[in-house]
C-alpha atoms as a PDB file:
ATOM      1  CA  UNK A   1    -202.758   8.178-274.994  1.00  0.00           C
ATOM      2  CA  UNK A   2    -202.160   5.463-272.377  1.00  0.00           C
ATOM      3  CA  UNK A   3    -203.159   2.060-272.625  1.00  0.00           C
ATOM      4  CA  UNK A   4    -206.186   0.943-270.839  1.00  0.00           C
ATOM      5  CA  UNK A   5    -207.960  -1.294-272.882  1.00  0.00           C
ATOM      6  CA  UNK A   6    -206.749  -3.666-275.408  1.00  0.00           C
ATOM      7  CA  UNK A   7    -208.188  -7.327-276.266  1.00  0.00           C
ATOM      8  CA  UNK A   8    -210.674  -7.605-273.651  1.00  0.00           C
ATOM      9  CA  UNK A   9    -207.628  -7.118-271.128  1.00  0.00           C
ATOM     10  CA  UNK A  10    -207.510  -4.008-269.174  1.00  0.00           C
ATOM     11  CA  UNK A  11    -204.622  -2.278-267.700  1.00  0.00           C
ATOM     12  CA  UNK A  12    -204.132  -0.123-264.773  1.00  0.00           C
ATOM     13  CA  UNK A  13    -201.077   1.923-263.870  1.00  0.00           C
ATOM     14  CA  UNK A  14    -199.600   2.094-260.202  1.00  0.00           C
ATOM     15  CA  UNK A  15    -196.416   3.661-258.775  1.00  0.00           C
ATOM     16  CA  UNK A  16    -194.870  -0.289-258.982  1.00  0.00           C
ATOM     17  CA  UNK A  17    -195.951  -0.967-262.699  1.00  0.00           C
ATOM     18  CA  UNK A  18    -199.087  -2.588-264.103  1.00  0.00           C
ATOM     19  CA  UNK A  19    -201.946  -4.448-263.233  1.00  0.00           C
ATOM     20  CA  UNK A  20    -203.329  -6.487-266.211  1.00  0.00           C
ATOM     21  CA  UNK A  21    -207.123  -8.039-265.705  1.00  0.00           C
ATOM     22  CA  UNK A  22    -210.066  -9.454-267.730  1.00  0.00           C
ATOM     23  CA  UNK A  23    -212.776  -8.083-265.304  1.00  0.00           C
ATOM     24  CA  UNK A  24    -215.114  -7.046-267.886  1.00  0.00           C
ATOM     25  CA  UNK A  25    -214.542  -9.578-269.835  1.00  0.00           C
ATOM     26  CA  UNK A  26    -215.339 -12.366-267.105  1.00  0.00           C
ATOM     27  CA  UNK A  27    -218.728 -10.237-266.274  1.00  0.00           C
ATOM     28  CA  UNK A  28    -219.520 -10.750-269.993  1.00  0.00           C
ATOM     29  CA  UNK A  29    -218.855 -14.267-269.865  1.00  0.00           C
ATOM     30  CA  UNK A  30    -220.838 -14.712-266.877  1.00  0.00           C
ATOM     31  CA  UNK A  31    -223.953 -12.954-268.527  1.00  0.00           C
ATOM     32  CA  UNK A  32    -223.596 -15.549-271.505  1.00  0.00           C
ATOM     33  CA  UNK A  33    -223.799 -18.224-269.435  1.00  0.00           C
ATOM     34  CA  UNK A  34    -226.767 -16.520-267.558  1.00  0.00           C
ATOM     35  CA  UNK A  35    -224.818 -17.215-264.415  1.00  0.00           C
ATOM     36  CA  UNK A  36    -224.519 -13.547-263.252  1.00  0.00           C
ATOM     37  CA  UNK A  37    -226.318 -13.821-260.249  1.00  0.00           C
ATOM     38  CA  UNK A  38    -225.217 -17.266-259.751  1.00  0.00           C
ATOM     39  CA  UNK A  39    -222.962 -18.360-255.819  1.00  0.00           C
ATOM     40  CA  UNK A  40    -219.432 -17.971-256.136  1.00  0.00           C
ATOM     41  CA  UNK A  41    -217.430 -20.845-254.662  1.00  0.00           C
ATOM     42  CA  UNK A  42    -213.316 -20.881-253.646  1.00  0.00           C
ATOM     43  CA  UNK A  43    -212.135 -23.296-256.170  1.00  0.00           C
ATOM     44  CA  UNK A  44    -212.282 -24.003-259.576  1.00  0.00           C
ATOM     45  CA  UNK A  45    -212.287 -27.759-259.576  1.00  0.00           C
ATOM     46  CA  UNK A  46    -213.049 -30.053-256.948  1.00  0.00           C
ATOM     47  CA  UNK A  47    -210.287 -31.938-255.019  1.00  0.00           C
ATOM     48  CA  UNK A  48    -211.375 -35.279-256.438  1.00  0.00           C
ATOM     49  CA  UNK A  49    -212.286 -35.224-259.898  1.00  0.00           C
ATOM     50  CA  UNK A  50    -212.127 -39.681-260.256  1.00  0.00           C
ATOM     51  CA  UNK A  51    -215.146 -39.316-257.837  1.00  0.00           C
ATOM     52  CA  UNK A  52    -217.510 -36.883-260.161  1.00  0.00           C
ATOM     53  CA  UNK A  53    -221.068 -38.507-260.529  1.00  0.00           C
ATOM     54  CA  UNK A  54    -222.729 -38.591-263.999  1.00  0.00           C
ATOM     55  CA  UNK A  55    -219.883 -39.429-267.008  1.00  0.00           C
ATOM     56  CA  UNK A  56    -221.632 -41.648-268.837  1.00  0.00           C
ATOM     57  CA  UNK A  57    -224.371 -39.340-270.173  1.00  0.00           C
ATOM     58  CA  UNK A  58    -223.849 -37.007-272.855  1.00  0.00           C
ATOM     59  CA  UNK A  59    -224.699 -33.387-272.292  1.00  0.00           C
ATOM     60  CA  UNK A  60    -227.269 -32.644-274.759  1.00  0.00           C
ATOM     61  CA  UNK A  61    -226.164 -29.369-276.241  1.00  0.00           C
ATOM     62  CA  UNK A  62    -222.215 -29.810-276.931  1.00  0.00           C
ATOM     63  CA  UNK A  63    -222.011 -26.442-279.164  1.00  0.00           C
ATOM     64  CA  UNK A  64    -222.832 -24.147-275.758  1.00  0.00           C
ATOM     65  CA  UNK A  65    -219.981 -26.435-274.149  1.00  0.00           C
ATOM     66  CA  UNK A  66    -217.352 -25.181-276.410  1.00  0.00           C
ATOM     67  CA  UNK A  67    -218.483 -21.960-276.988  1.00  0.00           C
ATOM     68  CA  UNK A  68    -218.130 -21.600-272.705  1.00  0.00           C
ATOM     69  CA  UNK A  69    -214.857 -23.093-272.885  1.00  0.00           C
ATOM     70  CA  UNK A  70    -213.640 -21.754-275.786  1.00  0.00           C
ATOM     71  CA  UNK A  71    -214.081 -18.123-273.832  1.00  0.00           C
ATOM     72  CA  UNK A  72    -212.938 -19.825-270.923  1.00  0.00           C
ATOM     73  CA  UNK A  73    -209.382 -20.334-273.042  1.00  0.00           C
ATOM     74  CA  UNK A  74    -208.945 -16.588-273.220  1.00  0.00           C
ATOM     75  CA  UNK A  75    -209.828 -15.774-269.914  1.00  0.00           C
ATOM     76  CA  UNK A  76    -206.347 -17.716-268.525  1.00  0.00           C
ATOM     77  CA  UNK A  77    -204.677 -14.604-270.572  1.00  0.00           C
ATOM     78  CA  UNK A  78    -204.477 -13.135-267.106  1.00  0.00           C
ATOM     79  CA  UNK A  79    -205.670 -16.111-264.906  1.00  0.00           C
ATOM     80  CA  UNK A  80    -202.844 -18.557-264.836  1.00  0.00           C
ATOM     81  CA  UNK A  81    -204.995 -19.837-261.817  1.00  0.00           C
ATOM     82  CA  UNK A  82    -207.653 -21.573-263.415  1.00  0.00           C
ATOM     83  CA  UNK A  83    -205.190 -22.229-266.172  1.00  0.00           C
ATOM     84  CA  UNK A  84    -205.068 -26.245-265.277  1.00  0.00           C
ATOM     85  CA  UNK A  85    -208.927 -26.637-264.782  1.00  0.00           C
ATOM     86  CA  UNK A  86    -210.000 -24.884-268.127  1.00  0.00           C
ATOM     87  CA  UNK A  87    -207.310 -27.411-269.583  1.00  0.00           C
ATOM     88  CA  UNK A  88    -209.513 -30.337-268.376  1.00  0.00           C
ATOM     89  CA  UNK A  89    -212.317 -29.419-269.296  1.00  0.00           C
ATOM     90  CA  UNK A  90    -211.526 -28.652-272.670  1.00  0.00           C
ATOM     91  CA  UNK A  91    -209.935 -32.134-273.332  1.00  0.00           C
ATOM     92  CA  UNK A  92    -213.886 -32.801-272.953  1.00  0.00           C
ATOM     93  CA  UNK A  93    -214.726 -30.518-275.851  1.00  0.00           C
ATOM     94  CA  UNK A  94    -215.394 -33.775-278.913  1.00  0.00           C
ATOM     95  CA  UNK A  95    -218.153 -35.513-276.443  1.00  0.00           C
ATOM     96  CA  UNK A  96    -218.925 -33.196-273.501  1.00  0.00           C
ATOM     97  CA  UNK A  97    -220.803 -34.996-270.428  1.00  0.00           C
ATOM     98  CA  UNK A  98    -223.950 -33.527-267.803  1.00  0.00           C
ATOM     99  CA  UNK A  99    -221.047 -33.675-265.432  1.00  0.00           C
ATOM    100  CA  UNK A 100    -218.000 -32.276-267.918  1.00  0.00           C
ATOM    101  CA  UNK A 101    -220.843 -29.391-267.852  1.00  0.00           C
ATOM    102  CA  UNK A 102    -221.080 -29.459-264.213  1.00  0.00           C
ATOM    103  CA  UNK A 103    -217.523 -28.847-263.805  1.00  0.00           C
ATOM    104  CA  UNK A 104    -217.640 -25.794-266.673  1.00  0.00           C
ATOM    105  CA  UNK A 105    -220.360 -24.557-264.374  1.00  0.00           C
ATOM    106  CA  UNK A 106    -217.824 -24.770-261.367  1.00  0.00           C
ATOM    107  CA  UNK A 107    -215.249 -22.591-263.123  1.00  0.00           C
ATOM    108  CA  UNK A 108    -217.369 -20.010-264.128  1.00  0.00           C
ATOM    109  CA  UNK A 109    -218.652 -19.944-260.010  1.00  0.00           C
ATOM    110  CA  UNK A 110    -215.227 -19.866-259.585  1.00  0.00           C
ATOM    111  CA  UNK A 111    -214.316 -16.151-261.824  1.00  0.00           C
ATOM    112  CA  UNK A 112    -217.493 -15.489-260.469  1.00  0.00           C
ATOM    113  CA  UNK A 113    -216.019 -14.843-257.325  1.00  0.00           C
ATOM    114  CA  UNK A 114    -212.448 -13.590-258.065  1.00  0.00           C
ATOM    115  CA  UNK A 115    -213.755 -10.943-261.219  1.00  0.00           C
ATOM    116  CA  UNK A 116    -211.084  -8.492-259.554  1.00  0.00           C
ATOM    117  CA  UNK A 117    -207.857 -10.940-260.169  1.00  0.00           C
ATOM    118  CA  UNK A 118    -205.387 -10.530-262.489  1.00  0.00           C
ATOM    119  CA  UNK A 119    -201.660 -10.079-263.100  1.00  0.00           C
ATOM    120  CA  UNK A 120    -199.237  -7.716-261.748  1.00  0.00           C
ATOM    121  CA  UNK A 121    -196.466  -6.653-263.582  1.00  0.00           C
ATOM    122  CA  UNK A 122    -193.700  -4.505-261.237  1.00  0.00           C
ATOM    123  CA  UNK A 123    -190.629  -2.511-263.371  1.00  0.00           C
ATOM    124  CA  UNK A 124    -188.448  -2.991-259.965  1.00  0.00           C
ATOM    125  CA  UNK A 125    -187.261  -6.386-260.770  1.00  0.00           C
ATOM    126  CA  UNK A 126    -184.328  -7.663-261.975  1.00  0.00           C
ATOM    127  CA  UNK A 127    -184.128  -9.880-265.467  1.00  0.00           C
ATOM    128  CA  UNK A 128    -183.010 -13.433-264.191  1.00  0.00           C
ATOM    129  CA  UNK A 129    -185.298 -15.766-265.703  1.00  0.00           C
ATOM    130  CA  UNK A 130    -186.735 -18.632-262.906  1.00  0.00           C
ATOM    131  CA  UNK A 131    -188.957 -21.272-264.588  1.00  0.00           C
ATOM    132  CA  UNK A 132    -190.916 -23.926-261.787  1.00  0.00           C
ATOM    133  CA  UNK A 133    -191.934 -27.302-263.448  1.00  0.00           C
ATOM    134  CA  UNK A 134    -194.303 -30.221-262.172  1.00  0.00           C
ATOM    135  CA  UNK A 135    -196.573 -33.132-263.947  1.00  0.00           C
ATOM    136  CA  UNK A 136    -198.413 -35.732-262.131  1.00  0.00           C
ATOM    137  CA  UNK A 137    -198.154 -39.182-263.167  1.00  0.00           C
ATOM    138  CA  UNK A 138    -200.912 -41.059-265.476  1.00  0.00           C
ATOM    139  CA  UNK A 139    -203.608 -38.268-264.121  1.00  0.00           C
ATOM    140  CA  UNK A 140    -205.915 -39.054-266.787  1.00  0.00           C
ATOM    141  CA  UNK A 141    -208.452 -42.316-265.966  1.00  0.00           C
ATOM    142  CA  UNK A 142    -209.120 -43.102-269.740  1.00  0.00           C
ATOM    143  CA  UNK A 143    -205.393 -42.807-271.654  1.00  0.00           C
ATOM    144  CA  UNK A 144    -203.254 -42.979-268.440  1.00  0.00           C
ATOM    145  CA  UNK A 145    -201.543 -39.634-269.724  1.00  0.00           C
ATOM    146  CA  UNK A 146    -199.921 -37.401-267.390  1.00  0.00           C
ATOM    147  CA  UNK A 147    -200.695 -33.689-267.336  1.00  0.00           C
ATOM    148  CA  UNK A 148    -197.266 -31.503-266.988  1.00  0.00           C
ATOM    149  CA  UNK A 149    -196.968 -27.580-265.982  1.00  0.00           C
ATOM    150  CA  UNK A 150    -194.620 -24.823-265.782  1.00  0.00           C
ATOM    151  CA  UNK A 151    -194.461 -21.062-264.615  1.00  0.00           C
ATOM    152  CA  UNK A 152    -191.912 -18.847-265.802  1.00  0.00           C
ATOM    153  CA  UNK A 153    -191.008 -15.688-264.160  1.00  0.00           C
ATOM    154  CA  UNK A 154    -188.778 -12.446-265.170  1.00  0.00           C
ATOM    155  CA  UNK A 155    -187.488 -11.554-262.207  1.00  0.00           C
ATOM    156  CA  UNK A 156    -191.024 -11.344-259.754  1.00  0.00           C
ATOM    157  CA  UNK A 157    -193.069 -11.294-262.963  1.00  0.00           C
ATOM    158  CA  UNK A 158    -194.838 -14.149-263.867  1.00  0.00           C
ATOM    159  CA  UNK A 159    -194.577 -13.691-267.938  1.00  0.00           C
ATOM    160  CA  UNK A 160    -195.698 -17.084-269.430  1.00  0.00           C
ATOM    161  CA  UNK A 161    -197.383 -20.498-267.857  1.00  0.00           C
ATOM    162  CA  UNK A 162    -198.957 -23.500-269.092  1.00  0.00           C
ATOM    163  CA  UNK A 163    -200.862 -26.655-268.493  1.00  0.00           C
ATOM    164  CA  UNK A 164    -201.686 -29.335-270.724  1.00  0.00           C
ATOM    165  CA  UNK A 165    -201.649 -33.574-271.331  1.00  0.00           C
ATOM    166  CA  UNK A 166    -198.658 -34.776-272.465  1.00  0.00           C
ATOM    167  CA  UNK A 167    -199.121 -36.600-276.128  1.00  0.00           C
ATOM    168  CA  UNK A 168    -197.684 -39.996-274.990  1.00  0.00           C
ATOM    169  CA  UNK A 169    -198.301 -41.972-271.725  1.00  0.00           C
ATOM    170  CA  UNK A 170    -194.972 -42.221-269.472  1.00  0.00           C
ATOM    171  CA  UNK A 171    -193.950 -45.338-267.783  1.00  0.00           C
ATOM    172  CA  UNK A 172    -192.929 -43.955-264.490  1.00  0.00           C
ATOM    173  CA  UNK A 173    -193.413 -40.323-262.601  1.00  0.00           C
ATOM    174  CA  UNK A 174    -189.675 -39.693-263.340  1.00  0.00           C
ATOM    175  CA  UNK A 175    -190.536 -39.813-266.744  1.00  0.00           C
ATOM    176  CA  UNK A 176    -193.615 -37.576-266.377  1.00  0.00           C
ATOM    177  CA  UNK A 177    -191.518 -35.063-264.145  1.00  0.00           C
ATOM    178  CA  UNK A 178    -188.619 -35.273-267.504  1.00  0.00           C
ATOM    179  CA  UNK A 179    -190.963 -34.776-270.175  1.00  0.00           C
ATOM    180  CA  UNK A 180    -192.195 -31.472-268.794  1.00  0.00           C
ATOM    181  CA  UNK A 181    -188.643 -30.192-267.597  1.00  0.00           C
ATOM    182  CA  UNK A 182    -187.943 -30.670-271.054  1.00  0.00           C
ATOM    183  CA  UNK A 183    -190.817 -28.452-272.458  1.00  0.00           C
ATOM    184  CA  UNK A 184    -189.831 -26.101-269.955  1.00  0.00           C
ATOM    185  CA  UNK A 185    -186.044 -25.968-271.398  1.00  0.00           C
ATOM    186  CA  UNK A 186    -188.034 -25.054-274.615  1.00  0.00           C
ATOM    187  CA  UNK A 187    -189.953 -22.257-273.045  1.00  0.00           C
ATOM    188  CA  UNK A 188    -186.824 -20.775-271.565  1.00  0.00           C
ATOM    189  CA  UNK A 189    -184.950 -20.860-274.543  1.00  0.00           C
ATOM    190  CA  UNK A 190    -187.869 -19.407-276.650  1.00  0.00           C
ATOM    191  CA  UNK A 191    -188.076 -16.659-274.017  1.00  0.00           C
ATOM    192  CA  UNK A 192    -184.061 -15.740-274.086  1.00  0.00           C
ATOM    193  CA  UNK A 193    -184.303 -15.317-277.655  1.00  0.00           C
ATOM    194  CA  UNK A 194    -187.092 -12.774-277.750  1.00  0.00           C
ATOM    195  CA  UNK A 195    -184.980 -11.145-275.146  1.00  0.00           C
ATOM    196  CA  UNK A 196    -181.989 -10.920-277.521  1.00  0.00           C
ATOM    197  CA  UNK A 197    -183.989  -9.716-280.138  1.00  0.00           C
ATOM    198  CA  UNK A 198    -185.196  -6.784-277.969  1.00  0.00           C
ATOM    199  CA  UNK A 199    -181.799  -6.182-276.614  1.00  0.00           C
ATOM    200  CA  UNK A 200    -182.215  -7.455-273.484  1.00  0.00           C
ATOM    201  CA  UNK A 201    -179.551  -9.947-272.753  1.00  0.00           C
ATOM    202  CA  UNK A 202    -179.829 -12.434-269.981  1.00  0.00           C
ATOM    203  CA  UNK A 203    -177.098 -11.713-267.162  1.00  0.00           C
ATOM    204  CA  UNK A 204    -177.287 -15.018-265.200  1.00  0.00           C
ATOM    205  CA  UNK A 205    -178.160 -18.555-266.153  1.00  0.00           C
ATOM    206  CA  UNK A 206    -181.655 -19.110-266.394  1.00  0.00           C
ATOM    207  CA  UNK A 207    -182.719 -21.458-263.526  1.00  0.00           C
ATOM    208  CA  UNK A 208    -185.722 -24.446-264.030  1.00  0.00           C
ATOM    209  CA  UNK A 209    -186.655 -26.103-260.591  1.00  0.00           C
ATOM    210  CA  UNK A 210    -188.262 -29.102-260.473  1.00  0.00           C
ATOM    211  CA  UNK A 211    -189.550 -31.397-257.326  1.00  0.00           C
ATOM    212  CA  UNK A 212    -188.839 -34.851-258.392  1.00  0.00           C
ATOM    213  CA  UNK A 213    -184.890 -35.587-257.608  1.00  0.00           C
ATOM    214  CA  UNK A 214    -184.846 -38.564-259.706  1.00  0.00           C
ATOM    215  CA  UNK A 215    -185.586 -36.295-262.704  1.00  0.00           C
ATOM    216  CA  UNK A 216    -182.855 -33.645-261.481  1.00  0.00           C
ATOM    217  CA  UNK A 217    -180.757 -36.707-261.077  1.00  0.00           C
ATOM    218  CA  UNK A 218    -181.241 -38.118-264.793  1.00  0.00           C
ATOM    219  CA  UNK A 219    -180.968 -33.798-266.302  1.00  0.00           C
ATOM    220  CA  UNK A 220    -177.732 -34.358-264.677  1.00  0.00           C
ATOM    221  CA  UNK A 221    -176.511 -37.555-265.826  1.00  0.00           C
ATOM    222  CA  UNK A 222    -178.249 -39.001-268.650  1.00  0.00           C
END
């Protein structure tokens, strides 16, 4: 029969393509939490998180932490838009904090009101493959490591995303902004060889965009 259900991820079929979505799956996660009749709130982190209250003291059961985050993880299957927050607080997961907990508790508001979203996947799209990069610079207070992203995207389809700390602190936001252009690079050639495995040959020159010129400058000229 058709697919509907597969991996906690359901799928519903529409005269464009397919919508792909974890609602269940959130609802579930929001009864383990006990937060099912809890206030949703518009986003999943607040705008200042070097202002959050409470860091010194540990959060006194650490296993529920990373059990909530851990499911959390699996959630940003179909959620690429709480993709960067889940990231953070996940880098809390060895000594969780009352307010690490706080902001797990946000996130979870967060799905709480958006249970509906999820990905769209159309079939009337074209296969030139667009990847969009970004990083900030020294984001995190404690190791001065930046935090670099990328979207890529099959024609209108977003296929693959990520967000995560980069592994060594960068000197400069041009560096930051390099680093994760050159993850990206990775990603897109990963991706065009599963296409030429499936026979699906890329037309056109895949294109990475990126919003710091001195980076684009120094891809250009090294």
């Amino acid at each position: 029969g058709e697919l509907h259900y597969f991996l906690g991820i359901q799928v519903q079929k529409h005269q464009k393509g397919l919508f792909l979505c974890q609602q269940k799956y959130a609802e579930d996660l929001l009864a383990v939490a006990g937060m099912t009749e809890c206030e949703a709130i518009a986003t999943p982190l607040p705008q200042q998180l070097n202002r959050v209250e409470d860091k010194s003291e540990l959060f006194s059961h650490p296993t529920y932490f990373r059990s909530l985050a851990g499911k959390l993880q699996y959630l940003t299957l179909t959620r690429p838009d709480i993709q960067f927050a889940v990231n953070y607080v996940c880098q809390k997961m060895h000594s969780p904090t009352v307010s690490d907990f706080h902001l797990l508790k946000r996130i979870i508001r967060y799905v709480k009101g958006t249970l509906t979203m999820g990905i769209s996947l159309h079939k009337d799209t074209d296969f030139t493959l667009t990847a969009y990069s970004d990083s900030d610079w020294a984001g995190c207070s404690s190791t001065r490591r930046s935090t670099g992203g990328f979207s890529t995207f099959l024609g209108k389809n977003l296929i693959s995303w990520s967000s995560r700390k980069q592994p060594t602190v960068s000197k400069s936001s041009t560096e930051a902004e390099y680093r994760t252009l050159s993850e990206t690079a990775s990603e897109i050639t990963w991706l065009s060889s599963i296409f030429r495995e499936l026979g699906l040959p890329l037309l056109t020159t895949p294109l990475l965009l990126c919003d710091n010129l001195s980076a684009v400058l120094l891809s250009a000229n090294p």
